[in-house]
Protein backbone atom coordinates (compact mmCIF):
# COMPACT_ATOMS: atom_id res chain seq x y z
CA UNK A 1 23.85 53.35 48.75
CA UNK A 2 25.29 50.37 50.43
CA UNK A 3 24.12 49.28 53.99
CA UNK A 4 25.83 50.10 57.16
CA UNK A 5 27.72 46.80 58.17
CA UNK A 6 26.33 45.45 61.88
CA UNK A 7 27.31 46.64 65.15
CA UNK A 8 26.81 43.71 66.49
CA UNK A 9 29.90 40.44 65.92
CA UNK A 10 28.55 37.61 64.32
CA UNK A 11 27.98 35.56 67.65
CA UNK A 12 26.24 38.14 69.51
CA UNK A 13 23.54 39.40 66.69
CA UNK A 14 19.80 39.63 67.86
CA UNK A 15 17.70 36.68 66.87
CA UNK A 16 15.43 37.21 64.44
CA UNK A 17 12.21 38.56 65.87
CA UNK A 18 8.31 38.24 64.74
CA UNK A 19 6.73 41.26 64.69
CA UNK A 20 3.06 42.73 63.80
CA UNK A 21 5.52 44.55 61.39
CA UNK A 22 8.15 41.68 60.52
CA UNK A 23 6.45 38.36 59.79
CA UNK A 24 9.45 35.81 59.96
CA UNK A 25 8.92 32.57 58.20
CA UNK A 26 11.16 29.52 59.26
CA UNK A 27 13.16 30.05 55.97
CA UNK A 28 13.92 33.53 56.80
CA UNK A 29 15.02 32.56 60.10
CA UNK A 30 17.17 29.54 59.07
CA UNK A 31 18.38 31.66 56.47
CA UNK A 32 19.56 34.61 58.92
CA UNK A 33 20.97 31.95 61.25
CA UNK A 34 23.11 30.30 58.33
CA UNK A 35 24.59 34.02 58.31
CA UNK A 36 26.21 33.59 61.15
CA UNK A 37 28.53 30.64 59.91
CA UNK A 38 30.41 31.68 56.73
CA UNK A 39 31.47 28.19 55.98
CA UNK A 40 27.90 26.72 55.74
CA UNK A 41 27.07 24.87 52.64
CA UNK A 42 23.27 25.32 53.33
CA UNK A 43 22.71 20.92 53.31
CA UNK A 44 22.34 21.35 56.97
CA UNK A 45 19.82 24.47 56.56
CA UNK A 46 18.22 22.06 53.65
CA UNK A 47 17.54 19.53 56.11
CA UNK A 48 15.14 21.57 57.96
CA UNK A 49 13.36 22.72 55.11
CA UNK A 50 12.52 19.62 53.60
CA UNK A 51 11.26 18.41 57.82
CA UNK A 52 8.94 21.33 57.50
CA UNK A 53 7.93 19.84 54.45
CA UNK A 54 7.31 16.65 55.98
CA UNK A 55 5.83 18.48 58.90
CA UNK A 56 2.94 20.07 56.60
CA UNK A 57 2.15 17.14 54.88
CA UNK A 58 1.53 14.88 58.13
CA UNK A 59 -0.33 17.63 59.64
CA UNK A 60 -2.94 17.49 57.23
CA UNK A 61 -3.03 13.83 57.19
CA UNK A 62 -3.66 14.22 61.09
CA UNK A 63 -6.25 16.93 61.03
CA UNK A 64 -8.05 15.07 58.14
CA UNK A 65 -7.56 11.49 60.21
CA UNK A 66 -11.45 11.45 61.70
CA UNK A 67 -12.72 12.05 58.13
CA UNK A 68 -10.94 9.41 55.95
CA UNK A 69 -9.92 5.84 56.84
CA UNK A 70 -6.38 6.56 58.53
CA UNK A 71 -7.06 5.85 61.93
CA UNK A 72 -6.56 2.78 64.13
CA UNK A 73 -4.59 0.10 63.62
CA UNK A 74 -3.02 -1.52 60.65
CA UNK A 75 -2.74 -4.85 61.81
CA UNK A 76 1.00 -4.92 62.16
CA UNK A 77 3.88 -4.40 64.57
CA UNK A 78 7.11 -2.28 64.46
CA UNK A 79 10.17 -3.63 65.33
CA UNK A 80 9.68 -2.55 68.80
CA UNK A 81 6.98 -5.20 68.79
CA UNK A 82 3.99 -2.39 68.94
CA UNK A 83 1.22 -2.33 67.32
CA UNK A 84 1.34 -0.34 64.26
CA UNK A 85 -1.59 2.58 63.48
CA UNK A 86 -2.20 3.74 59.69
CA UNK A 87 -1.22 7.10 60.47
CA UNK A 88 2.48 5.42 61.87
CA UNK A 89 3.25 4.57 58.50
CA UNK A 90 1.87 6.94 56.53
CA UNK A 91 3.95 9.29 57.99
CA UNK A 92 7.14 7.16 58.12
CA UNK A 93 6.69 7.15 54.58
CA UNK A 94 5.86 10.80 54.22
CA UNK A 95 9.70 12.08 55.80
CA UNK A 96 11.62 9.25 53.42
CA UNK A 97 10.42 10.48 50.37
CA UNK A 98 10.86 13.87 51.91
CA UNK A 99 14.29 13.28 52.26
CA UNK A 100 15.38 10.34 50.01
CA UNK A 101 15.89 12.05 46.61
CA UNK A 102 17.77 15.50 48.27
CA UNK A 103 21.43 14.65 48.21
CA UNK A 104 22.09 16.14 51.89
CA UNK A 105 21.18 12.49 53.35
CA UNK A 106 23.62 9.12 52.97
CA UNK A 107 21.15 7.51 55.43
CA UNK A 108 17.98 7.17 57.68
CA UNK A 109 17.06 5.73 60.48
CA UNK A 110 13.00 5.34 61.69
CA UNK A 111 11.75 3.96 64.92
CA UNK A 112 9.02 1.94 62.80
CA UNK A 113 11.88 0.52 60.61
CA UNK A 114 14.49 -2.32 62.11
CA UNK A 115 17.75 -1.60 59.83
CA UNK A 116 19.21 1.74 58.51
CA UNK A 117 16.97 2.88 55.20
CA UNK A 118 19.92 3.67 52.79
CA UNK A 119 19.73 6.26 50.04
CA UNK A 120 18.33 4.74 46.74
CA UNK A 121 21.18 3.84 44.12
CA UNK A 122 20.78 6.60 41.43
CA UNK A 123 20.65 9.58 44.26
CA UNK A 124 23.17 11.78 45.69
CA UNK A 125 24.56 10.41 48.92
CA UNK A 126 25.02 13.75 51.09
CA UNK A 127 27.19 14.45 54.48
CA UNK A 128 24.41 13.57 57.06
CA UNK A 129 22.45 11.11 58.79
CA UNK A 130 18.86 12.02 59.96
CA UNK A 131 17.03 9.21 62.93
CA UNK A 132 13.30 9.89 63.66
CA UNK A 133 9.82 9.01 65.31
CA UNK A 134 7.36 9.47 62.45
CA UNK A 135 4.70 10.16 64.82
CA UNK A 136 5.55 9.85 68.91
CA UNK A 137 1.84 8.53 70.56
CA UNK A 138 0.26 7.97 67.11
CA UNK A 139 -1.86 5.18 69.78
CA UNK A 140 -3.24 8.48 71.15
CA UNK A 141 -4.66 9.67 67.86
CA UNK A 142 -8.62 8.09 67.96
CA UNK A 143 -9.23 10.09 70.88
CA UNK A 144 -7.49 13.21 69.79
CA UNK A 145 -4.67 13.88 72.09
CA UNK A 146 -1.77 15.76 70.32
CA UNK A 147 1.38 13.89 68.82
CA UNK A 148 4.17 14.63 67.24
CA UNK A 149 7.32 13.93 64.75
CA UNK A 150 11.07 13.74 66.64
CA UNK A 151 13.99 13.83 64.80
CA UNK A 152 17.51 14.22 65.08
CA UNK A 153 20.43 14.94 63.03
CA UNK A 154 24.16 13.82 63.04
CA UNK A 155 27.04 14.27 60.63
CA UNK A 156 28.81 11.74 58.52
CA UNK A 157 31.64 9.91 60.14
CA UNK A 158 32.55 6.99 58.12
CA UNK A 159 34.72 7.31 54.85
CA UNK A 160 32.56 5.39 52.31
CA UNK A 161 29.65 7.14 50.07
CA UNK A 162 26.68 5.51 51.70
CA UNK A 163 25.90 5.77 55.31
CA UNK A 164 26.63 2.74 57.59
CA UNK A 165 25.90 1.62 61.34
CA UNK A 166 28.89 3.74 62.79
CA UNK A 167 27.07 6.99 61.62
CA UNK A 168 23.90 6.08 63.55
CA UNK A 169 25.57 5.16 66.56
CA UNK A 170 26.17 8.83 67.88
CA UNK A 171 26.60 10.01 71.37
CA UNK A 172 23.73 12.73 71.41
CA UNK A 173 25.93 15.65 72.36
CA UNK A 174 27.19 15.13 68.29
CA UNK A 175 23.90 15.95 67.22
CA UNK A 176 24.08 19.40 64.77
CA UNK A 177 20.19 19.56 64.50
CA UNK A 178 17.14 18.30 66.42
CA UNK A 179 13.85 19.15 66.67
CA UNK A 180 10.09 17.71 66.82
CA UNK A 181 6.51 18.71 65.28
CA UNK A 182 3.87 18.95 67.56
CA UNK A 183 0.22 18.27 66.26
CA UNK A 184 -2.40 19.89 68.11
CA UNK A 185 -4.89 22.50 68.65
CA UNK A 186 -2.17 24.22 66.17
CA UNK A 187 0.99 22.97 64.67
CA UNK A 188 4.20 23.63 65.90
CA UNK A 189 8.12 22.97 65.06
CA UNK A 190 10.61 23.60 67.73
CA UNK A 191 14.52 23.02 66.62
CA UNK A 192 17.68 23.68 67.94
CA UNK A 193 21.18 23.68 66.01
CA UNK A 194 23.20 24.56 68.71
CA UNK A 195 22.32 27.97 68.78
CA UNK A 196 19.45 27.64 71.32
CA UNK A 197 16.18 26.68 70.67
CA UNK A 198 12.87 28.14 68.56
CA UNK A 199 9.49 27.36 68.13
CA UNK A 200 7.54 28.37 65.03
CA UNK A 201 3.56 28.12 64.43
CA UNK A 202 2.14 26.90 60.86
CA UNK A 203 -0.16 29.62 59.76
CA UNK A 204 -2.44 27.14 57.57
CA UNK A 205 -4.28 30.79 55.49
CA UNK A 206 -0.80 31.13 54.05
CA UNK A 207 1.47 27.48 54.48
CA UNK A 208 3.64 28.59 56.77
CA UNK A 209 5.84 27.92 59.49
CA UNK A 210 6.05 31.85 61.37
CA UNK A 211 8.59 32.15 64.04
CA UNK A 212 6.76 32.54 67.43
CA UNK A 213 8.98 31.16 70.73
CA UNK A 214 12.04 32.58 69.96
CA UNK A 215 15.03 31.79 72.11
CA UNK A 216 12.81 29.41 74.15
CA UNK A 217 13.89 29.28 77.85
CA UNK A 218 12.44 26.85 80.14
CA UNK A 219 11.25 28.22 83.09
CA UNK A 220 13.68 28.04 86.32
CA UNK A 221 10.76 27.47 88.19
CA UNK A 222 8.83 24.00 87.16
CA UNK A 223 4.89 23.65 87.57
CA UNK A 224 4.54 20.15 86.66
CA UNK A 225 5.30 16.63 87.21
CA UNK A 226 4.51 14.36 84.12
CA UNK A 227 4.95 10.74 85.07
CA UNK A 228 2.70 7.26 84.10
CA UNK A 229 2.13 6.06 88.09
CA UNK A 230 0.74 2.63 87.05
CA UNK A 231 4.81 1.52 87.64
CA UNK A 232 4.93 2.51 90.46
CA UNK A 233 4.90 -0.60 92.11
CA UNK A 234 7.96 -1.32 90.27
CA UNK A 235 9.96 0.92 90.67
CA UNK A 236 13.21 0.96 93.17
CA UNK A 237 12.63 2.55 96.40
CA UNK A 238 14.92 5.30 95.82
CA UNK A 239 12.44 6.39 92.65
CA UNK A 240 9.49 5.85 94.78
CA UNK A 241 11.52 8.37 97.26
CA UNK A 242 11.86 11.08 94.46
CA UNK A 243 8.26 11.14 93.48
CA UNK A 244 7.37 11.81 96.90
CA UNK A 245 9.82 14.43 96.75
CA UNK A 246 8.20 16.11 93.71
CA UNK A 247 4.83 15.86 95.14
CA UNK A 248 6.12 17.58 98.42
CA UNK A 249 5.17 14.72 100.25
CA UNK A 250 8.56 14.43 102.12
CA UNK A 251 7.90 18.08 103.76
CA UNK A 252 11.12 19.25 102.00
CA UNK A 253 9.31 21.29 99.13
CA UNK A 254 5.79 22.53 97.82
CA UNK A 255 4.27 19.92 95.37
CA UNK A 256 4.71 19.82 91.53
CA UNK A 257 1.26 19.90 89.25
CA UNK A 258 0.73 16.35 87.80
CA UNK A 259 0.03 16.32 84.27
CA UNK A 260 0.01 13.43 81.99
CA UNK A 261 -0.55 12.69 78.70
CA UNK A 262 0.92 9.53 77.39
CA UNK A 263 2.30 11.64 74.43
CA UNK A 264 6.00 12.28 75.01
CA UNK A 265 5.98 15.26 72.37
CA UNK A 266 2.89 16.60 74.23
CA UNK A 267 4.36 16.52 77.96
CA UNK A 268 7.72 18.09 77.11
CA UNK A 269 6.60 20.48 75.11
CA UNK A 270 3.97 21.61 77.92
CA UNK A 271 6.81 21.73 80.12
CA UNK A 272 9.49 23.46 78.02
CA UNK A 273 7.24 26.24 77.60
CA UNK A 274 5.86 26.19 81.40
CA UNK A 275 8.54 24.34 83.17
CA UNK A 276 8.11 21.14 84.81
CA UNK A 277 9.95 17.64 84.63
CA UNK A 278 9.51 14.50 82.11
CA UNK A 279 9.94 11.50 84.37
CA UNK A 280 9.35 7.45 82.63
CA UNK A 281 12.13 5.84 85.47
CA UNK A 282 13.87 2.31 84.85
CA UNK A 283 11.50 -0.13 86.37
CA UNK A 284 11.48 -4.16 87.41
CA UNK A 285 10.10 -5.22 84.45
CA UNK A 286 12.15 -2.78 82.30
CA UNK A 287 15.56 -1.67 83.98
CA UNK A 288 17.00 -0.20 81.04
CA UNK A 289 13.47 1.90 80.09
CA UNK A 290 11.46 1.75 77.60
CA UNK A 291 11.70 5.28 75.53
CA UNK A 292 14.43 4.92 72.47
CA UNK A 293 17.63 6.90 73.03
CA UNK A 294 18.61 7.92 69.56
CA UNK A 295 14.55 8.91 68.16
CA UNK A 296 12.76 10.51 71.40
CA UNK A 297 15.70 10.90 74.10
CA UNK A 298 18.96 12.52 72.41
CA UNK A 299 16.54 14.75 69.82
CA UNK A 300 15.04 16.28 73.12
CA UNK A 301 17.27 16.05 75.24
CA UNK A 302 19.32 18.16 73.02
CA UNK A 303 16.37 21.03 73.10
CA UNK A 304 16.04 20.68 76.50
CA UNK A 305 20.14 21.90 77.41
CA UNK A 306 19.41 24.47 74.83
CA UNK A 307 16.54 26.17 76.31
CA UNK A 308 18.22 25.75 80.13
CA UNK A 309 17.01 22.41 80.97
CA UNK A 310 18.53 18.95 81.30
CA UNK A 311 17.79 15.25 80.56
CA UNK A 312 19.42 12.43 82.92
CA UNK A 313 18.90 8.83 82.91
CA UNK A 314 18.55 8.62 86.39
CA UNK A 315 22.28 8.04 86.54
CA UNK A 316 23.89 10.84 84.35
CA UNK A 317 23.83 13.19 81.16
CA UNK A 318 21.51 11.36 78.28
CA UNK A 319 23.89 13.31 75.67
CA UNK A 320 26.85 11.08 77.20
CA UNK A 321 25.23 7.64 76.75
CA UNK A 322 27.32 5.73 73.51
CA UNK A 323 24.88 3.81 71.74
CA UNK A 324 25.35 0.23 70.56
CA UNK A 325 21.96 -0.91 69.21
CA UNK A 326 19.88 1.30 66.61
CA UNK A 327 16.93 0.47 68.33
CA UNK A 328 18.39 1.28 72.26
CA UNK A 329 16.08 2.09 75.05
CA UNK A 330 17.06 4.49 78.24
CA UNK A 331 15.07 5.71 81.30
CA UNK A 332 14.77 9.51 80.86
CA UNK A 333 14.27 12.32 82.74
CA UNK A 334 13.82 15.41 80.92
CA UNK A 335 12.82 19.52 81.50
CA UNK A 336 14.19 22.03 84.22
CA UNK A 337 17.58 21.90 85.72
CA UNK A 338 17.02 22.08 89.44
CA UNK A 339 14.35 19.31 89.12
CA UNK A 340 16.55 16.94 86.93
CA UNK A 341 19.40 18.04 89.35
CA UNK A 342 17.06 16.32 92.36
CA UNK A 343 17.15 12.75 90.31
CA UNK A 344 20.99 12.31 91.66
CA UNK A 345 19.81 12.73 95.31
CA UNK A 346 18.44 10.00 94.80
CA UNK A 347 20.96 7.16 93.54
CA UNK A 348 19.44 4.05 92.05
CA UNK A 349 20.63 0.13 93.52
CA UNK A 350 23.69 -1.62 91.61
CA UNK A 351 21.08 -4.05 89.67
CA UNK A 352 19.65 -0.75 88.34
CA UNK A 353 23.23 1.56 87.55
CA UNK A 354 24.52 -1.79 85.60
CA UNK A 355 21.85 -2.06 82.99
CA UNK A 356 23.64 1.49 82.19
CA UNK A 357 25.55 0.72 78.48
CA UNK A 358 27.90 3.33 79.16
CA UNK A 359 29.46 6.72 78.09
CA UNK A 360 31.31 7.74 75.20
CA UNK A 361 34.59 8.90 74.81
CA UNK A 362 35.93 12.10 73.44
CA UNK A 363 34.29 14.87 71.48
């Protein structure tokens, strides 16, 4: 007998849920998403397959880390000019052959990398470009403080087969995919196509990523204040003026919680799920920040409007910022609205708004 069609039109049909009766892997899920767009080819729903893939295989190289020779450092620096751990590049090299071979990607782009890692000749060159932090505060792993894998996905814009500069150098609101892996007391991937945002938990018994945050909202009202005060003495006095506004030092409001971990993957993720604020301001020594737009700002930034939140540089919408360098660094603040909102009430000097590169055009 053939099933009742829905009820529901195709943009207002209940997410997915995970029950004690309905265990929903991240296939399923992507799968019942992909439903709701006719014209999908499935290269975009690929994508995040093969980054859960990559996901899996790093976790075990992290919870296995203490018990073979992967941690510390390797003796080498990035092109950021930081040192390099083991488990840095052994993860970098984990997504590329993840994704190299597929067909879906005509290029990559790695924050451990200093050019654009094209598709090798013999492979199918697909529509999209993927950029990505193998593993955000890999310097944290000795001492076992979560990190995590950031990525971000944009669609081919140039005409020829293989992907080229142009197709890296995205405004962030162009992004059709981003996400991050969180390594921790338990694994987690959070992504976002547009269609809000989800978390899912690997299930090691079974190899599994099981959907478990849907529809992630971040709370209206923040708990926490995650910021590195060692700069503070560096930072312009309208910043300084903020901070004392999220502690409630200015009488104005009750104080945010300070938590901070030095893993950017660990702090938003504690404060998408229990609302709070990402702050790492332009400072003296570094007036156009120091955290990379297109691997850790635009990916997250992109989950954080999705779930309710915002991300600012201190001077507008992160989303809006055009890049011009592969390797481009922003100030970023990042989790609930009405505490991003506050960063404008506070306006930064000239010397600090014209280290800004600028916004993009159009769509």
């Amino acid at each position: 007998m053939p099933r009742a069609p829905s009820t529901f039109p195709l943009e207002r049909r209940p997410v997915v849920k995970h029950t004690a009766t309905s265990v929903v892997t991240i296939e399923r899920f992507i799968i019942e998403q992909e439903r709701m767009f006719p014209e999908a080819t499935g290269e975009l729903s690929g994508i995040l397959y093969d980054m859960a893939l990559a996901g899996k295989l790093i976790a075990n190289k992290v919870r296995s880390a203490g018990l073979v020779d992967i941690l510390g450092a390797a003796g080498a620096t990035n092109v950021q000019g930081e040192a390099q751990q083991k488990l840095d590049i052994i993860a970098n090299e984990i997504i590329v052959k993840a994704f190299d071979h597929g067909g879906r990607l005509c290029a990559m782009a790695s924050e451990e990398e200093p050019d654009i890692i094209h598709i090798p000749e013999g492979f199918r060159s697909g529509k999209y470009v993927l950029l990505f932090d193998p593993l955000d505060g890999s310097s944290n792993i000795d001492v076992n403080v979560p990190v995590g894998t950031i990525f971000s996905v944009y669609r081919k814009i140039t005409r020829g087969t293989r992907g080229e500069m142009e197709d890296m150098l995205q405004p962030g609101r162009r992004q059709v995919a981003a996400g991050y892996v969180i390594y921790g007391s338990s694994t987690m991937l959070v992504y976002t196509t547009g269609q809000g945002a989800h978390g899912f938990t690997l299930d090691p018994s079974i190899g599994e990523f099981l959907l478990s945050h849907p529809n992630i909202r971040i709370p209206e009202k923040a708990r926490y204040l995650s910021v590195n005060d060692a700069y503070e003495q560096d930072w312009p006095e309208p910043t300084r003026a903020l901070m004392r506004r999220y502690r409630g030092l200015d009488g104005v409001r009750s104080p945010l919680n300070v938590r901070y971990v030095g893993s950017l993957v660990a702090d938003f993720h504690r404060n998408l799920l229990g609302g709070g604020v990402f702050c790492y301001p332009a400072n003296a020594k570094a007036r156009r920040g120091k955290l990379r737009l297109l691997y850790e700002a635009n990916p997250l930034a992109f989950i954080a409007e999705q779930a309710g939140g915002l991300a600012s540089d201190g001077i507008g919408r992160v989303m809006d910022i055009q890049p011009t360098e592969l390797h481009q660094r922003t100030p970023l603040y990042l989790g609930s609205r009405a505490e991003v909102e506050t960063v404008q009430e506070f306006p930064l000097p000239p010397e600090f708004v014209d280290r800004r590169v600028g916004t993009a055009g159009g769509a």
